[in-house]
C-alpha atoms as a PDB file:
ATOM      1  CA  UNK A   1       0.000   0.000   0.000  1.00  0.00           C
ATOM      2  CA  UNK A   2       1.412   3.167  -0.947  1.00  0.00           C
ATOM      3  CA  UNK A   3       2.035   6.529   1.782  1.00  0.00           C
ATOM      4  CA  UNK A   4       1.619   8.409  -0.545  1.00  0.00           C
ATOM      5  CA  UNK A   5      -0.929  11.446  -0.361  1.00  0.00           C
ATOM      6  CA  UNK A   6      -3.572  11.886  -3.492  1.00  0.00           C
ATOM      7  CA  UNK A   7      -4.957  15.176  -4.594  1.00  0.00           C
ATOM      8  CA  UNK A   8      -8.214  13.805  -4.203  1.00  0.00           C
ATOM      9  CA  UNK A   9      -9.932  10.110  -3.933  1.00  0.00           C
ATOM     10  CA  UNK A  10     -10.044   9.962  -7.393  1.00  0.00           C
ATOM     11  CA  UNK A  11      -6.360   9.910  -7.831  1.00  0.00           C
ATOM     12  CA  UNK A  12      -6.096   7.432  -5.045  1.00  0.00           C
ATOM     13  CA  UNK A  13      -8.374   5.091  -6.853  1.00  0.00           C
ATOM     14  CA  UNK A  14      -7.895   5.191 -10.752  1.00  0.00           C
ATOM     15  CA  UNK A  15      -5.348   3.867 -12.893  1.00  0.00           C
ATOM     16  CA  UNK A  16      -4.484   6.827 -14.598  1.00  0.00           C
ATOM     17  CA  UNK A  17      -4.061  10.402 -14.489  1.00  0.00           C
ATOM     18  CA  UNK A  18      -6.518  10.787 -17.464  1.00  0.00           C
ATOM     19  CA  UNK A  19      -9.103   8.412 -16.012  1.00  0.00           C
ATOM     20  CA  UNK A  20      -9.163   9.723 -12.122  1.00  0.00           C
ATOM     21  CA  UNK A  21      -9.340  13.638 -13.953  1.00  0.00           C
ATOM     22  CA  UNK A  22     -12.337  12.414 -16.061  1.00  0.00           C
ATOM     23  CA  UNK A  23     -13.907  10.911 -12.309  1.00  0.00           C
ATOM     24  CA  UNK A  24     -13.258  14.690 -10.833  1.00  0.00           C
ATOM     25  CA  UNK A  25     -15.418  16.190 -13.951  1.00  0.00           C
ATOM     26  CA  UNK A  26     -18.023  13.729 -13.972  1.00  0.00           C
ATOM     27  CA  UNK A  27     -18.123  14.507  -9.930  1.00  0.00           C
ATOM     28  CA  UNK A  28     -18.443  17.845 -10.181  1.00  0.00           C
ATOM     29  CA  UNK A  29     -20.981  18.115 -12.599  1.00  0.00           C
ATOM     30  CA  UNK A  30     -23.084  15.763 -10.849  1.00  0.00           C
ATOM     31  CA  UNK A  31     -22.881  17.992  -7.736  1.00  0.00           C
ATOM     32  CA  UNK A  32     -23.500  21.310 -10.011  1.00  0.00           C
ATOM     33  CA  UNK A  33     -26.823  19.626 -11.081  1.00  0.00           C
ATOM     34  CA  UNK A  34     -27.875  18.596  -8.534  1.00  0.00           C
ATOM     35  CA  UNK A  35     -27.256  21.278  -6.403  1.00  0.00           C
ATOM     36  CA  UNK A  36     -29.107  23.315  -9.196  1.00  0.00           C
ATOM     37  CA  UNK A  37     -32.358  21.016  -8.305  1.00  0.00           C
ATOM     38  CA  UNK A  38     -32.437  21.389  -5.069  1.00  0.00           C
ATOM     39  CA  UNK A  39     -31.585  25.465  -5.490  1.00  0.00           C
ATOM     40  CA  UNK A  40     -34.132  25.683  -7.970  1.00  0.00           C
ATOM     41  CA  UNK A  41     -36.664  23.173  -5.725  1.00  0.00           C
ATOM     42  CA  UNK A  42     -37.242  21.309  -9.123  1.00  0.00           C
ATOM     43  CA  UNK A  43     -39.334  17.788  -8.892  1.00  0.00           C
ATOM     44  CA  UNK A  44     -37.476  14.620 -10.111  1.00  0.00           C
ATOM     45  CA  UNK A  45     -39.856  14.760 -13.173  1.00  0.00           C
ATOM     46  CA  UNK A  46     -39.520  18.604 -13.355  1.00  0.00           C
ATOM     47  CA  UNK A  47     -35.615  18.442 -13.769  1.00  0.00           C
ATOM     48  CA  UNK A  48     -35.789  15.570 -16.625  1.00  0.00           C
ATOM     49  CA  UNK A  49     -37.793  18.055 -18.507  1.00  0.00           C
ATOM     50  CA  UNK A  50     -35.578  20.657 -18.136  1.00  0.00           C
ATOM     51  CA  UNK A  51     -32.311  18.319 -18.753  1.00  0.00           C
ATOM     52  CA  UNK A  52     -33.919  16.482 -21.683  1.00  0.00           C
ATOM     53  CA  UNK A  53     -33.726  13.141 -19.772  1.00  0.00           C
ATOM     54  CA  UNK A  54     -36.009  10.549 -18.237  1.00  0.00           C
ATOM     55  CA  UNK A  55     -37.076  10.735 -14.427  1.00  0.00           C
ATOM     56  CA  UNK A  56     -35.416   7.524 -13.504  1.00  0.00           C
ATOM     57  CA  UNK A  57     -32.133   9.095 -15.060  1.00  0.00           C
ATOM     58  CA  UNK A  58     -32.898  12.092 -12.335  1.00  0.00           C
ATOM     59  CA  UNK A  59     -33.255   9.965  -9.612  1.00  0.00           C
ATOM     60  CA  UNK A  60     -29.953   8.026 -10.892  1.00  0.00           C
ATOM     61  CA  UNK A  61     -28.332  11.596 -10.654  1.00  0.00           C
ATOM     62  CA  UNK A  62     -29.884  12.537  -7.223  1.00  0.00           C
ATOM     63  CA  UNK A  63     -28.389   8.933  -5.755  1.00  0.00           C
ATOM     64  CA  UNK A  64     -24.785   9.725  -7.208  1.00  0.00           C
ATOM     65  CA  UNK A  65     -24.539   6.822  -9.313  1.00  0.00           C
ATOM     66  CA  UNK A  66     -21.378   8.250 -11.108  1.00  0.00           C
ATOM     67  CA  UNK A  67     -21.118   5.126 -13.224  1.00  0.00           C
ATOM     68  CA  UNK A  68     -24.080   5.739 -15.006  1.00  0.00           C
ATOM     69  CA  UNK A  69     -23.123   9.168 -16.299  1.00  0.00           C
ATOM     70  CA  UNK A  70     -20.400   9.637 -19.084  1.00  0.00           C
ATOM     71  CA  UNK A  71     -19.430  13.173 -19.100  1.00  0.00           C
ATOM     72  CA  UNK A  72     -21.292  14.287 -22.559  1.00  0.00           C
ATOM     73  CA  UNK A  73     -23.937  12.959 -20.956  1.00  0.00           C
ATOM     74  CA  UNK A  74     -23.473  15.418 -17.651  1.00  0.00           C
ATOM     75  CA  UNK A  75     -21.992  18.122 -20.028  1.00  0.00           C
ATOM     76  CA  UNK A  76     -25.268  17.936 -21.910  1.00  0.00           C
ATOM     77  CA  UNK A  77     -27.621  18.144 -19.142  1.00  0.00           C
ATOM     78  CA  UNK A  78     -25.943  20.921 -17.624  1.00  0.00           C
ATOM     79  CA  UNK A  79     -25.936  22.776 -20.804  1.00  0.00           C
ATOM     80  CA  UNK A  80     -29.730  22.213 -21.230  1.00  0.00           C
ATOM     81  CA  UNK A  81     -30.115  23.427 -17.514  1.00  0.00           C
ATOM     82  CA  UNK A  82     -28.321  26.881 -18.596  1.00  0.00           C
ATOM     83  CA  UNK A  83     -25.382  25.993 -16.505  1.00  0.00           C
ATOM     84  CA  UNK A  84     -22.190  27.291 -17.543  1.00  0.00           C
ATOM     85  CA  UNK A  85     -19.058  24.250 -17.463  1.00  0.00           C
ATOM     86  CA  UNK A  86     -17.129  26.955 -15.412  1.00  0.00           C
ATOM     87  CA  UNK A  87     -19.662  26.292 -12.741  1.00  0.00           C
ATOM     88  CA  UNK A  88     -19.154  23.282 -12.053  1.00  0.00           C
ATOM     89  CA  UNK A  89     -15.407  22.408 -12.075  1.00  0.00           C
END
């Protein structure tokens, strides 16, 4: 086991630079969104509307099931929420 310290859990955990940045994206565009749910007190079925997705893919979001989400995916949806990428990183 290695000593030593990681930028974040995501560089503890990957195998690669490129793959544990790509986590930290994905990660913070899941928090921008749904942060901007709960700012904006948006329903489950309200914020698919808005995000051009299915409610189930909401609730997905809302759970933090990162593994679900590619970042075009989560680069879309914040898009189509009127968030800026600048936000959320």
């Amino acid at each position: 086991m290695s000593s030593e310290p990681f930028d974040s859990v995501w560089d503890a955990i990957e195998d690669t630079p490129e793959e544990a940045e790509n986590m930290k994206l994905r990660s913070a565009l899941m928090m921008a969104l749904k942060d901007h749910i709960d700012r904006a007190g948006l329903s489950q079925a309200q914020a698919a509307k808005l995000f051009g997705v299915t409610q189930p893919r909401i609730s997905d979001l809302m759970r933090g099931k990162i593994g679900l989400f590619g970042l075009d995916a989560l680069v879309n949806m914040a898009s189509a929420a009127g968030l800026r990428i600048e936000d959320a990183a």
